[in-house]
C-alpha atoms as a PDB file:
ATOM      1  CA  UNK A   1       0.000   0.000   0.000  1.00  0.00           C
ATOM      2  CA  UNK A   2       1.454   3.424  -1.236  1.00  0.00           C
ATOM      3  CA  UNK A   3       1.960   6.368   1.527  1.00  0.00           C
ATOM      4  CA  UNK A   4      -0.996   8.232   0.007  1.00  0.00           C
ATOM      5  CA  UNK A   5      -3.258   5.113   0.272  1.00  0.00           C
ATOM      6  CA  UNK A   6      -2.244   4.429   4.009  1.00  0.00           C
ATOM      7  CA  UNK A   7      -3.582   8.711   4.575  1.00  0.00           C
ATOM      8  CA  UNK A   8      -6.366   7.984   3.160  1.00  0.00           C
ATOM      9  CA  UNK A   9      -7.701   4.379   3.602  1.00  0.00           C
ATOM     10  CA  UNK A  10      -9.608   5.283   6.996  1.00  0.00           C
ATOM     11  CA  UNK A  11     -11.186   8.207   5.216  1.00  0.00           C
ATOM     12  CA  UNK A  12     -15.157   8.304   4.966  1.00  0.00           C
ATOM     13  CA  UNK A  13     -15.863   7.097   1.226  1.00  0.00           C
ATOM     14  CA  UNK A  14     -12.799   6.671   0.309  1.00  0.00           C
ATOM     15  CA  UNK A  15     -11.923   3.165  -2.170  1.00  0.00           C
ATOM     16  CA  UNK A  16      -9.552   2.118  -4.216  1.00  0.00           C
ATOM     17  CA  UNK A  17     -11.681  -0.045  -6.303  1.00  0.00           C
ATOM     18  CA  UNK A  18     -13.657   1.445  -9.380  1.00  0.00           C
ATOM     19  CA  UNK A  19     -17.016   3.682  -9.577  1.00  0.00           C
ATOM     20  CA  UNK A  20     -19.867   1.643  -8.486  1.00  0.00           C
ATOM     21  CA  UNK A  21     -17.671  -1.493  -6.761  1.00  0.00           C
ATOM     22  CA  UNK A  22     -16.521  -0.202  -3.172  1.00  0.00           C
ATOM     23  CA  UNK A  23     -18.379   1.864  -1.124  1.00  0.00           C
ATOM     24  CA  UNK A  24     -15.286   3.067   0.953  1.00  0.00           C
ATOM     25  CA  UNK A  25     -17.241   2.687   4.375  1.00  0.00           C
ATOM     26  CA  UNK A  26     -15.664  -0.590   5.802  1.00  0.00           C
ATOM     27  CA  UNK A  27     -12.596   1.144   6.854  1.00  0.00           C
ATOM     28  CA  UNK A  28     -14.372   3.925   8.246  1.00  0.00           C
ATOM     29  CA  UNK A  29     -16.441   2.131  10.358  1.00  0.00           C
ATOM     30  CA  UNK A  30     -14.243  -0.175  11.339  1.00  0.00           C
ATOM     31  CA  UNK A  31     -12.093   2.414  12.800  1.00  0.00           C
ATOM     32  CA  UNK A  32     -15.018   4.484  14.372  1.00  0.00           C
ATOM     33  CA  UNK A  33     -16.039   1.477  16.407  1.00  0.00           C
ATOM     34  CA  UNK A  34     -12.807   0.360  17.245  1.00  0.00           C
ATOM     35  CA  UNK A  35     -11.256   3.486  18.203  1.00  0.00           C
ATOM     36  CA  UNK A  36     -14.260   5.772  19.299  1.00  0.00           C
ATOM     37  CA  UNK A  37     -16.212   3.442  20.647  1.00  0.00           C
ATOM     38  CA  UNK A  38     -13.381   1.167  22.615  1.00  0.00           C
ATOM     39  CA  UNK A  39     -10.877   3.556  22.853  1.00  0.00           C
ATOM     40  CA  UNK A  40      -8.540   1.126  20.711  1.00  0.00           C
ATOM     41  CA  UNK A  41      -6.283   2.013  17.965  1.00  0.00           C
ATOM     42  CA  UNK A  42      -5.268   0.675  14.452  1.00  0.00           C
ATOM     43  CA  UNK A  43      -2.073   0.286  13.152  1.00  0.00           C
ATOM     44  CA  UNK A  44      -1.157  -0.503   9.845  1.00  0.00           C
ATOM     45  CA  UNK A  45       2.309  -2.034   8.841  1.00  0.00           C
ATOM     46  CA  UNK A  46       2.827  -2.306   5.356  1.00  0.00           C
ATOM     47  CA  UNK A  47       5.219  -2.874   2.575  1.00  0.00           C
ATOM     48  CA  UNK A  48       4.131  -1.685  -0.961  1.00  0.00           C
ATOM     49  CA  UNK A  49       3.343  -4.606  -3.044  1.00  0.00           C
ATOM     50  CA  UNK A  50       4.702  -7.036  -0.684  1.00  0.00           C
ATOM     51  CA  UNK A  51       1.439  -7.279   1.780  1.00  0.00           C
ATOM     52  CA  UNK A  52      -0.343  -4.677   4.310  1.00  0.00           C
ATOM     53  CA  UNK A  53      -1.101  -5.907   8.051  1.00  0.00           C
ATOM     54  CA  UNK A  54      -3.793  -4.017  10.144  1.00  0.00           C
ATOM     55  CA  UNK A  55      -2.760  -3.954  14.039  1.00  0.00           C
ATOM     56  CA  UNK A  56      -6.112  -3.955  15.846  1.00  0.00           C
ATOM     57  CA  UNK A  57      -5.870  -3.017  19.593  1.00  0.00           C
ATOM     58  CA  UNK A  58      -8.613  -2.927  22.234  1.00  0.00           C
ATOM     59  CA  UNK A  59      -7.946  -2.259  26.053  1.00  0.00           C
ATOM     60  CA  UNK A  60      -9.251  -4.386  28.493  1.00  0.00           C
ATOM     61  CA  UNK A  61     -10.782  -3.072  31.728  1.00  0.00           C
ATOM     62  CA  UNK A  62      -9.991  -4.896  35.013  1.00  0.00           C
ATOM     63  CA  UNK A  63     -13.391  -4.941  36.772  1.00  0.00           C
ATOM     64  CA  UNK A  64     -13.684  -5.562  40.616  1.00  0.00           C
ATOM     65  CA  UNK A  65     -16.814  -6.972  42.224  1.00  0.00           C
ATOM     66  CA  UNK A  66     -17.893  -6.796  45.516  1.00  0.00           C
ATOM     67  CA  UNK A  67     -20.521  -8.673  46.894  1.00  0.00           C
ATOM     68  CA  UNK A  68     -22.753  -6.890  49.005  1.00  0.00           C
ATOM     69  CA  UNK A  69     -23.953  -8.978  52.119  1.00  0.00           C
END
């Protein structure tokens, strides 16, 4: 994946494939749930035309219980 691509690929509408075959969303949304909603992140490691790898990371919460008697 080029450097421009890798700007642009959590964009809203943005594709790479051709009018009327992507609508450039998936990315998007996939990065407003993961990041806004879970306070994740997404990293992407890639190597033009070699292979691109998306990071995904998600914090977990330690959660304490106490019964109550």
């Amino acid at each position: 994946m080029s450097d421009e691509v890798k700007g642009k690929v959590f964009d809203h509408l943005f594709t790479t494939k051709g009018v009327g075959k992507g609508t450039g969303l998936g990315l998007a949304i996939a990065r407003q749930i993961i990041v806004e909603k879970h306070h994740g992140s997404i990293d992407i490691n890639s190597t033009e035309k070699e292979g691109t790898e998306f990071v995904i990371t998600i914090p977990v919460r330690n959660r304490v219980f106490f019964d109550i008697l």
